[in-house]
C-alpha atoms as a PDB file:
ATOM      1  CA  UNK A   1     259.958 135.186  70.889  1.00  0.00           C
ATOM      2  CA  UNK A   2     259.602 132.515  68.799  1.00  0.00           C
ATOM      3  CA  UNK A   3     257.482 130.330  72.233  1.00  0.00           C
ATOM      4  CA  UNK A   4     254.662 133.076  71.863  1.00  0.00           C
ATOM      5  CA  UNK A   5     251.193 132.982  70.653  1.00  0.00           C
ATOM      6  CA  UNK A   6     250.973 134.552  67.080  1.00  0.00           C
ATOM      7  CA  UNK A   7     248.011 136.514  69.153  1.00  0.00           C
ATOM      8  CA  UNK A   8     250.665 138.072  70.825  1.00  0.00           C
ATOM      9  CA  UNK A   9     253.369 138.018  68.430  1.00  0.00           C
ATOM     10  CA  UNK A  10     250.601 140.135  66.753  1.00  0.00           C
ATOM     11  CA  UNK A  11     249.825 142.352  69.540  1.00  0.00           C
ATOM     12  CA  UNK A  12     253.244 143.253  70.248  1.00  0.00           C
ATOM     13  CA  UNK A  13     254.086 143.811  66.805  1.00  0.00           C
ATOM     14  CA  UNK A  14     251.785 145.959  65.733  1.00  0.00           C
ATOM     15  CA  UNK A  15     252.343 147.687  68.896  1.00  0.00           C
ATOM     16  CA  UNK A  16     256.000 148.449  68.015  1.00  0.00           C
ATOM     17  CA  UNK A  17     254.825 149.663  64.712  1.00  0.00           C
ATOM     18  CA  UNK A  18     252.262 152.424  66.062  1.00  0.00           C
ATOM     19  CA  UNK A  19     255.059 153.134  68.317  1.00  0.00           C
ATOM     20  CA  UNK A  20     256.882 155.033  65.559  1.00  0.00           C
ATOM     21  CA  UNK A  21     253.967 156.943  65.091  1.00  0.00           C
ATOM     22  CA  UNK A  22     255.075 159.142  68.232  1.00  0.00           C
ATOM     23  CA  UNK A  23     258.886 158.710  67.798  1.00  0.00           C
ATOM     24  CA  UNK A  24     258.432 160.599  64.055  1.00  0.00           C
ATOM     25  CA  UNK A  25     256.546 163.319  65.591  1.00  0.00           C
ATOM     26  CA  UNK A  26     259.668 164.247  67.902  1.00  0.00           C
ATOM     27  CA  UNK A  27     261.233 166.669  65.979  1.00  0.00           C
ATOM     28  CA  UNK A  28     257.975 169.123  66.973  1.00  0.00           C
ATOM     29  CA  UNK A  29     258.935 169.184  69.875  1.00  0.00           C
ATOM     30  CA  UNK A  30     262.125 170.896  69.207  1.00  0.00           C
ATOM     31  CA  UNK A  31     260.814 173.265  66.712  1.00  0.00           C
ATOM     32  CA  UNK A  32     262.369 171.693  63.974  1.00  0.00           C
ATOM     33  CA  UNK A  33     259.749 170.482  61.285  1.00  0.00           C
ATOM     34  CA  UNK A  34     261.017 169.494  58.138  1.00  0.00           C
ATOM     35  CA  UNK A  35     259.995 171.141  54.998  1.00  0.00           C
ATOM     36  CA  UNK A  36     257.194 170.821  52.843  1.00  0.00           C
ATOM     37  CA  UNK A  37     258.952 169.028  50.041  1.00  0.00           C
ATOM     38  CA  UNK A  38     260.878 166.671  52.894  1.00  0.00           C
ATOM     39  CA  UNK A  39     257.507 165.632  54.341  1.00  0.00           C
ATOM     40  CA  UNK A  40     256.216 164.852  51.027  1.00  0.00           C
ATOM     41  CA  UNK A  41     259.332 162.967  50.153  1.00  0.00           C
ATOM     42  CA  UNK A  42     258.637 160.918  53.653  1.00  0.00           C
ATOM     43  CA  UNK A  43     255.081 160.008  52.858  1.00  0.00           C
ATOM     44  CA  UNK A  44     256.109 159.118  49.456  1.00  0.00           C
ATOM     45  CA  UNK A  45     258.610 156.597  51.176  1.00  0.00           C
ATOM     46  CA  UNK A  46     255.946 155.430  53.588  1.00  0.00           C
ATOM     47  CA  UNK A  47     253.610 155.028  50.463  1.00  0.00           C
ATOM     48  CA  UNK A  48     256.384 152.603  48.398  1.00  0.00           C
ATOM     49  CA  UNK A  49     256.567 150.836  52.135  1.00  0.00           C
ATOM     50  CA  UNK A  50     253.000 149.878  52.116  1.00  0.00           C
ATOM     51  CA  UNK A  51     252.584 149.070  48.539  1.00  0.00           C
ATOM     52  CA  UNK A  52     255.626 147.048  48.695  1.00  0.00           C
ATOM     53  CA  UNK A  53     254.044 145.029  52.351  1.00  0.00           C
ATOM     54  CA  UNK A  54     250.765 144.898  49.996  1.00  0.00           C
ATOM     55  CA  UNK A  55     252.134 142.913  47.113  1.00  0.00           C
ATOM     56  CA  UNK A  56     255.072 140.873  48.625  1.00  0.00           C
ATOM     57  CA  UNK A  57     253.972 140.334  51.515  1.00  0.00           C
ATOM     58  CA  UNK A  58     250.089 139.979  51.869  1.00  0.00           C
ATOM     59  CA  UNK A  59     248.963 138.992  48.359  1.00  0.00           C
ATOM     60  CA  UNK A  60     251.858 136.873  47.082  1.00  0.00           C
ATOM     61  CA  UNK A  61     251.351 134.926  50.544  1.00  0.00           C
ATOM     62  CA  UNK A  62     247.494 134.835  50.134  1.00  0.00           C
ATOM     63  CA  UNK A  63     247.966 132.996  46.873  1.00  0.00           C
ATOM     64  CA  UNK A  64     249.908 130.547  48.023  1.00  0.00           C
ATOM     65  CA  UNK A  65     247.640 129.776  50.697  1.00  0.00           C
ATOM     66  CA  UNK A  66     244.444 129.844  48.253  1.00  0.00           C
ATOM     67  CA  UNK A  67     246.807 127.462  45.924  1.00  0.00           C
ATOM     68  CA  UNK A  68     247.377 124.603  48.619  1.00  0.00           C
ATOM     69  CA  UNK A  69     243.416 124.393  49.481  1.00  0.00           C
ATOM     70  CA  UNK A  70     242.315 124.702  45.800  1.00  0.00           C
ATOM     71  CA  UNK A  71     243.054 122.460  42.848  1.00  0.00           C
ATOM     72  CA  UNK A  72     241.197 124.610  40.496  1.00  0.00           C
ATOM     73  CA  UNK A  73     243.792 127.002  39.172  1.00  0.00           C
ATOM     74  CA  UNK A  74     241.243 129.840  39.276  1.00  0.00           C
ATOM     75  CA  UNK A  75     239.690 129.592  42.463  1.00  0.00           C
ATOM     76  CA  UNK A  76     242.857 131.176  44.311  1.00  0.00           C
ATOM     77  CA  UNK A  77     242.945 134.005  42.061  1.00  0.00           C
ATOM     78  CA  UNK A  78     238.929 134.384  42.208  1.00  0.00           C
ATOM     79  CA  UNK A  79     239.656 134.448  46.705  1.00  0.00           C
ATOM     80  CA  UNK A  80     242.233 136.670  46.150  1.00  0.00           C
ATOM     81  CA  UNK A  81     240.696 139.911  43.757  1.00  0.00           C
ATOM     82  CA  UNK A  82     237.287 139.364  45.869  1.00  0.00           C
ATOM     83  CA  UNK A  83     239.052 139.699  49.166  1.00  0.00           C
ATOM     84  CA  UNK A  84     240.945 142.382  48.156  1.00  0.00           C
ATOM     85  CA  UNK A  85     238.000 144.652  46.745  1.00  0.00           C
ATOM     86  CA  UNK A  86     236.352 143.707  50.068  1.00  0.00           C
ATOM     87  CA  UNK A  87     239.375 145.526  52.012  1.00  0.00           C
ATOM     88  CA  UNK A  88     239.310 148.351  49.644  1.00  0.00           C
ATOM     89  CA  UNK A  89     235.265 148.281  50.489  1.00  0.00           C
ATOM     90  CA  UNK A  90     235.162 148.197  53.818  1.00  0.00           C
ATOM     91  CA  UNK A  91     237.869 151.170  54.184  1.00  0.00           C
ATOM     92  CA  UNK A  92     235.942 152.968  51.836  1.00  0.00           C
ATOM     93  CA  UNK A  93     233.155 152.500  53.686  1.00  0.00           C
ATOM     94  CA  UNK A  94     234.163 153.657  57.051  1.00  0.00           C
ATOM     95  CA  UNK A  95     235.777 156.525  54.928  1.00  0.00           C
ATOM     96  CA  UNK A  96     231.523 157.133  53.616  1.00  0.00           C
ATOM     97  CA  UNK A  97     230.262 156.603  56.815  1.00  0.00           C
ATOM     98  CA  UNK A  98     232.414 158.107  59.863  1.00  0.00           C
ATOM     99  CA  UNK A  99     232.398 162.213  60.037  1.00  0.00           C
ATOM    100  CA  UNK A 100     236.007 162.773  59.423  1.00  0.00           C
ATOM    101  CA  UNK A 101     238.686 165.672  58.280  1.00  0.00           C
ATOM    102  CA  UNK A 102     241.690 165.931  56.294  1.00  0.00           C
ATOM    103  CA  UNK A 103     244.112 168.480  56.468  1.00  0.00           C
ATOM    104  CA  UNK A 104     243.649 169.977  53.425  1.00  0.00           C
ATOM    105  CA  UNK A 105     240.343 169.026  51.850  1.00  0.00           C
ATOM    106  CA  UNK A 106     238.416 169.481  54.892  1.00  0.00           C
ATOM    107  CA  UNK A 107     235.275 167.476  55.850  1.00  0.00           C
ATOM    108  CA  UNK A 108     234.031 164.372  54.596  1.00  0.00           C
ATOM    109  CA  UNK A 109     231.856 161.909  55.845  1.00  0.00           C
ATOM    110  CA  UNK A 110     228.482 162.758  57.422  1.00  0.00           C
ATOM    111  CA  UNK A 111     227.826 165.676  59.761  1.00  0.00           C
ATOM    112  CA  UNK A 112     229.868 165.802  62.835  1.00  0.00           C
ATOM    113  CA  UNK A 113     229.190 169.334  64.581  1.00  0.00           C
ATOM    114  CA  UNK A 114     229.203 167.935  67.733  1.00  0.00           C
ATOM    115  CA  UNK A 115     232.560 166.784  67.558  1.00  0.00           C
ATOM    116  CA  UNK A 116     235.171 168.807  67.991  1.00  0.00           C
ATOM    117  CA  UNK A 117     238.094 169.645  65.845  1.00  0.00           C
ATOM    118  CA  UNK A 118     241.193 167.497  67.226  1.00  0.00           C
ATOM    119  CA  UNK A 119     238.400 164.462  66.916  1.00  0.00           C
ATOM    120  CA  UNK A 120     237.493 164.457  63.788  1.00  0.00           C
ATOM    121  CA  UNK A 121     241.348 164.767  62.571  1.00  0.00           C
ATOM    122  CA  UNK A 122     242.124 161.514  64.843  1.00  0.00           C
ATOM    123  CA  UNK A 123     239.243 159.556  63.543  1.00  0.00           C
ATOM    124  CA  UNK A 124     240.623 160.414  59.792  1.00  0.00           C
ATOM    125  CA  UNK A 125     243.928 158.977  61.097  1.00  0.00           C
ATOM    126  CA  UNK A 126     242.104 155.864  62.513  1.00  0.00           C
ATOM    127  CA  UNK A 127     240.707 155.233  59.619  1.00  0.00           C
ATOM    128  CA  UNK A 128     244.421 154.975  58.063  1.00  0.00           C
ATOM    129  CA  UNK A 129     246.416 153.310  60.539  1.00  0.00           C
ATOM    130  CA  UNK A 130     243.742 150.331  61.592  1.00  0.00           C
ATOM    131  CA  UNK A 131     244.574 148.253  58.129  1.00  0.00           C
ATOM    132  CA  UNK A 132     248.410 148.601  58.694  1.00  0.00           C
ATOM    133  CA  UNK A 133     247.646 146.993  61.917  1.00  0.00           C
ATOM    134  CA  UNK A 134     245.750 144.362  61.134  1.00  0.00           C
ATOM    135  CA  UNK A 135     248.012 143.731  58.340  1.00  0.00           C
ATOM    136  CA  UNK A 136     250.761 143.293  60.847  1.00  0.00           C
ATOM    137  CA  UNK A 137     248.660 140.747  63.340  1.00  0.00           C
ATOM    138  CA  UNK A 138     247.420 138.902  59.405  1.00  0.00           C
ATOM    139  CA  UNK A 139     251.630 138.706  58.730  1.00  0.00           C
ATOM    140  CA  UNK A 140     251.895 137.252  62.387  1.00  0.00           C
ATOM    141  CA  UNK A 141     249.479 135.383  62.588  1.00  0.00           C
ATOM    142  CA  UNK A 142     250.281 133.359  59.142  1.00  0.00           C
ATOM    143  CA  UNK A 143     253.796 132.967  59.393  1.00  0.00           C
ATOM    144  CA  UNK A 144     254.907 133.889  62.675  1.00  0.00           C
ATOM    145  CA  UNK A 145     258.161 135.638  63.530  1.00  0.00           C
ATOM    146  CA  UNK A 146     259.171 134.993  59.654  1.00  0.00           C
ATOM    147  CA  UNK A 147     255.723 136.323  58.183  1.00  0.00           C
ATOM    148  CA  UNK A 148     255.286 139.310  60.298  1.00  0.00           C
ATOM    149  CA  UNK A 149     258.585 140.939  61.322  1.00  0.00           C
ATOM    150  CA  UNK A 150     258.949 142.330  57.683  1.00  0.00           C
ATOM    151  CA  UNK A 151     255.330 143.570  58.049  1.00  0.00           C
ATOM    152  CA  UNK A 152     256.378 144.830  61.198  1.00  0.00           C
ATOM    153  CA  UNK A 153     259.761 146.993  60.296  1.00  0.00           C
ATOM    154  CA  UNK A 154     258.027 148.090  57.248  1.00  0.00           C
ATOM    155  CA  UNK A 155     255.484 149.628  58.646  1.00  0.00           C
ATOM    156  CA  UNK A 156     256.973 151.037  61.487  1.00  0.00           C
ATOM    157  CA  UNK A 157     259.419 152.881  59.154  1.00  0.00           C
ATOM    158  CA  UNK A 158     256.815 154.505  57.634  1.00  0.00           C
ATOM    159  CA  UNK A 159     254.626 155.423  60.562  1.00  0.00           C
ATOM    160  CA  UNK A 160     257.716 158.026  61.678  1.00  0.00           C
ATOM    161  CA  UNK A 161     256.856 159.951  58.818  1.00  0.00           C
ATOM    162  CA  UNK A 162     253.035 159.572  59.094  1.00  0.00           C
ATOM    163  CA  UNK A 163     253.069 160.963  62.206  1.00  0.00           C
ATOM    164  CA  UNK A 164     255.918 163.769  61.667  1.00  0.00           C
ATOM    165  CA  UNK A 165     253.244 165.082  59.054  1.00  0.00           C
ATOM    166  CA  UNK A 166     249.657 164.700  61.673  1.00  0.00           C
ATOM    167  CA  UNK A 167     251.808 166.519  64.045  1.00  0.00           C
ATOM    168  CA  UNK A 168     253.162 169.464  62.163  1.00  0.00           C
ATOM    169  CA  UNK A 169     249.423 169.644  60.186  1.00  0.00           C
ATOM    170  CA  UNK A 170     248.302 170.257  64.043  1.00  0.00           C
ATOM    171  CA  UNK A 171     250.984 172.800  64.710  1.00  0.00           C
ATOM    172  CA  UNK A 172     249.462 174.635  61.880  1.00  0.00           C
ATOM    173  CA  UNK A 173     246.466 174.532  63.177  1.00  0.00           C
ATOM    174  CA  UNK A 174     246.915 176.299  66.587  1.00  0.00           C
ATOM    175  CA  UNK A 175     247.548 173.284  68.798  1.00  0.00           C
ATOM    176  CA  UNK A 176     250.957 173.794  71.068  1.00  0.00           C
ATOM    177  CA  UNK A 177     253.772 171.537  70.696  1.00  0.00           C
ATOM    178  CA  UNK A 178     253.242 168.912  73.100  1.00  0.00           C
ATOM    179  CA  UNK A 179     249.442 168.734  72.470  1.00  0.00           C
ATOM    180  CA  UNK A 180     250.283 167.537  68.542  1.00  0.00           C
ATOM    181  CA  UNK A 181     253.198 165.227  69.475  1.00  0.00           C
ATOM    182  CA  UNK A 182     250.298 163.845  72.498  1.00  0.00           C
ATOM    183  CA  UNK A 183     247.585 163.393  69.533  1.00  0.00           C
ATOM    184  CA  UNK A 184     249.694 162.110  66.816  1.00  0.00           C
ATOM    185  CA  UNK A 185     251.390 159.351  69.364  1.00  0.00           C
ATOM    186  CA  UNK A 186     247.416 158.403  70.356  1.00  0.00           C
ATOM    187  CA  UNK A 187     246.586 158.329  66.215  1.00  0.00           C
ATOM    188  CA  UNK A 188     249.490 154.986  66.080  1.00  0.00           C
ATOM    189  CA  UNK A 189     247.679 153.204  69.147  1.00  0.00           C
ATOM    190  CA  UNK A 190     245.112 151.944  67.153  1.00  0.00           C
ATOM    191  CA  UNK A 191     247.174 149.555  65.333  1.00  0.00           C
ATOM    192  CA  UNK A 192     247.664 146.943  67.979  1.00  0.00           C
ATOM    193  CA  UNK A 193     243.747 146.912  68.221  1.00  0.00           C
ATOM    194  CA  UNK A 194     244.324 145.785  64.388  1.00  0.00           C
ATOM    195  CA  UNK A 195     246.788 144.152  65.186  1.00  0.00           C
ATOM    196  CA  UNK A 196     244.985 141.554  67.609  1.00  0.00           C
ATOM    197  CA  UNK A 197     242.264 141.381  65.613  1.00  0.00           C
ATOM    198  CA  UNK A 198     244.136 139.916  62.540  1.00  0.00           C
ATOM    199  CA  UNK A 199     246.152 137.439  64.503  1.00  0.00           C
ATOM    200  CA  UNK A 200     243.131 136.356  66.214  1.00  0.00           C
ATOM    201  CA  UNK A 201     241.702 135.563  63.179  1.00  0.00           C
ATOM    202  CA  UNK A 202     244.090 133.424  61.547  1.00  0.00           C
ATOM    203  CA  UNK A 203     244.623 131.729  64.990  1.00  0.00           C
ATOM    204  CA  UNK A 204     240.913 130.614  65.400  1.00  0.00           C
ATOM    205  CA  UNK A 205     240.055 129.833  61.126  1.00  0.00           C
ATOM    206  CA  UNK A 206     243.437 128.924  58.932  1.00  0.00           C
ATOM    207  CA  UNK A 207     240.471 128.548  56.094  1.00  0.00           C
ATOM    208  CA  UNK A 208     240.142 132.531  56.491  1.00  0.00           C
ATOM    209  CA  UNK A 209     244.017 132.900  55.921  1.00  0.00           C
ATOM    210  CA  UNK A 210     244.120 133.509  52.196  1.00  0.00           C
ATOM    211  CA  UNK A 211     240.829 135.770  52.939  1.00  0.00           C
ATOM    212  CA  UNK A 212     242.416 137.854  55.894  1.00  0.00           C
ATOM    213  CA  UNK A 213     245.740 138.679  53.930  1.00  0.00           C
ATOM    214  CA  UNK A 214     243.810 139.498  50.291  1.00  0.00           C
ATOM    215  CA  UNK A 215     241.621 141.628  52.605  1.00  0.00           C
ATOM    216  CA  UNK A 216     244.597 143.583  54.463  1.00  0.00           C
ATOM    217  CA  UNK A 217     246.003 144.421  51.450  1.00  0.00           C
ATOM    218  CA  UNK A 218     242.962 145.868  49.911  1.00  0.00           C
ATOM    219  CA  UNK A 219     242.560 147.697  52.980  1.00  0.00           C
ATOM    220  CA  UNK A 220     246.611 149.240  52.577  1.00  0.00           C
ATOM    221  CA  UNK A 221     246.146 149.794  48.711  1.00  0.00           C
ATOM    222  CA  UNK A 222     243.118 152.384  49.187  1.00  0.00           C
ATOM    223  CA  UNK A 223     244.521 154.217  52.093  1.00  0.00           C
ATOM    224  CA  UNK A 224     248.072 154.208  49.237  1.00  0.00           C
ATOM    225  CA  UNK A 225     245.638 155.674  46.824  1.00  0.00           C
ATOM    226  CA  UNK A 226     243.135 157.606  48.513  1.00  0.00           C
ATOM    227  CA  UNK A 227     244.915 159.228  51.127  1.00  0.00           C
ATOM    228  CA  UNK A 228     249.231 159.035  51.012  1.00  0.00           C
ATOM    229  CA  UNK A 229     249.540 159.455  47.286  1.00  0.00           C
ATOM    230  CA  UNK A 230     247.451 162.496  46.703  1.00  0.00           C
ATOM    231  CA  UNK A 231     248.608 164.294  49.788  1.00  0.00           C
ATOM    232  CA  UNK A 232     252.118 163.921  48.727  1.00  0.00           C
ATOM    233  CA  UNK A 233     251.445 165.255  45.288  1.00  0.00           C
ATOM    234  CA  UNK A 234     249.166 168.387  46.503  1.00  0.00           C
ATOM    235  CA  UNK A 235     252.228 171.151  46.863  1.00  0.00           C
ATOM    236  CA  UNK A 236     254.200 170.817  43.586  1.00  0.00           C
ATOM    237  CA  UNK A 237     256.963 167.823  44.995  1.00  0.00           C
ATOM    238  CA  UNK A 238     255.620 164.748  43.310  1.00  0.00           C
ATOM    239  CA  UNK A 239     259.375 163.759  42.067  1.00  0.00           C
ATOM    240  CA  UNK A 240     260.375 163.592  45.204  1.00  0.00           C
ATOM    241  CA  UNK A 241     257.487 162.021  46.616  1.00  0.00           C
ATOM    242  CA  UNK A 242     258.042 159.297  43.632  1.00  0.00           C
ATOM    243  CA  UNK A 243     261.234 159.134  44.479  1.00  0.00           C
ATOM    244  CA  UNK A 244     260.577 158.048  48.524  1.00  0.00           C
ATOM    245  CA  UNK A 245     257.811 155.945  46.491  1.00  0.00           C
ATOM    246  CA  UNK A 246     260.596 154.211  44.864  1.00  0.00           C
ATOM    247  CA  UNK A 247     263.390 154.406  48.297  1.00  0.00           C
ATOM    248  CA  UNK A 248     260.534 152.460  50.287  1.00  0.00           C
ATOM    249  CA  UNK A 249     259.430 149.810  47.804  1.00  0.00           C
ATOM    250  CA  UNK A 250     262.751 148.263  47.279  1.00  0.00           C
ATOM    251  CA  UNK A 251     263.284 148.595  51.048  1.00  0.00           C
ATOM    252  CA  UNK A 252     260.912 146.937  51.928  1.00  0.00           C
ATOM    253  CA  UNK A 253     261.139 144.241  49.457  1.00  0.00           C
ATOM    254  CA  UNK A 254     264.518 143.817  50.400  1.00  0.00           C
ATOM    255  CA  UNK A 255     263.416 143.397  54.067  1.00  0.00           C
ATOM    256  CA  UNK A 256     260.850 140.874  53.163  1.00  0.00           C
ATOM    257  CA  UNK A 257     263.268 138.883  50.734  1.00  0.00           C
ATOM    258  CA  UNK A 258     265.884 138.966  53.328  1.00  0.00           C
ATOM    259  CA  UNK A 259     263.489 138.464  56.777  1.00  0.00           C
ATOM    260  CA  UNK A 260     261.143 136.424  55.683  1.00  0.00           C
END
């Protein structure tokens, strides 16, 4: 592994992260769907996973690399908080701009009539997984095997519960059981296309590396605050959800401590 391209290191890793996406959606297909409080437990987890990946392993990293190319002890901090408000921008931005729905607040985004239902769900989901992909191909592409493989693991842990939750959320609405496992395996395919993108980055401008991680990270922390944390707290089970919060932070610290 260690003779490939971080373009493909990348690629593939992020591709083994959406994966998951379609392996936590399995239990629909047996009729066995976790509870409410369970789910929100899950994306609680998958929420401490990303903010974990965020901190440890995208902005600690991007500092360093500001810190070697700067001698002025602000400058790397400066790259850093700009990059990461222009993640949290530019997700916020596609969140403004593309007609979208949520499962339980409905419609956002401009008028989308002429799509139909199952669409507008998967481009809500798009909008969510593409920064954990590119995060992964940013990890890969910066430190190789060592850099991304935490990314990687993290990630993928907590797109089985991401997509246990799109897939039931479908149930509920009318779709049959092999149509929601279908979509919710399609919603995890987008992160290899983030994926490749990141790594091709860094491959092609190391000057953008403190840039491209800052940036991934912004884009993870507003789909942790926007999206995971207040669905997990909308049915009464915010302890538990704080306390899969708290299982997948240390997790995932632990796995970039001991990985990377």
């Amino acid at each position: 592994m260690e003779t490939l391209s971080p373009v493909v290191l990348g690629s593939l890793g992020s591709l083994a992260a959406g994966s998951l996406t379609s392996v936590g959606a399995l239990p629909v297909l047996f009729g066995r769907v976790p509870s409410r409080a369970t789910r929100d437990l899950s994306l609680g987890f998958a929420a401490g996973v990303m903010l974990a990946a965020s901190f440890f392993s995208l902005i600690i990293p991007a500092l360093d690399a500001a810190d070697i190319r700067f001698e002025n002890e602000a400058a790397p901090a400066a790259i850093v908080c700009l990059a990461i408000l222009l993640g949290m921008g530019a997700v916020a931005l596609m969140n403004e701009k593309l007609p979208h729905e949520h499962f339980n607040t409905g419609r956002e985004g401009p008028e989308g009539a002429s799509l139909r239902r199952v669409w507008l769900f998967i481009i809500a989901i798009t909008i969510h997984n593409f920064p954990e992909g590119l995060a992964v191909g940013v990890g890969f592409g910066s430190g190789g095997m060592e850099g991304g493989m935490p990314l990687a693991i993290g990630i993928g842990l907590q797109n089985a519960p991401e997509g246990l939750a799109v897939a039931v959320a479908l149930l509920g609405e009318g779709y049959s059981k092999w149509r929601a496992w279908g979509i919710a395996a399609l919603t995890g395919m987008v992160e290899p296309i983030g994926g490749l993108l990141g790594a091709g980055i860094i491959t092609l401008s190391e000057p953008l590396l403190p840039w491209s991680l800052a940036f991934a990270a912004g884009a993870m922390l507003y789909v942790i605050s926007h999206e995971i944390i207040p669905e997990t707290h909308r049915s009464g089970h915010q302890n538990r959800a704080t306390l899969g919060l708290a299982i997948g932070l240390v997790i995932m610290l632990f796995l970039d401590v001991y990985l990377g």
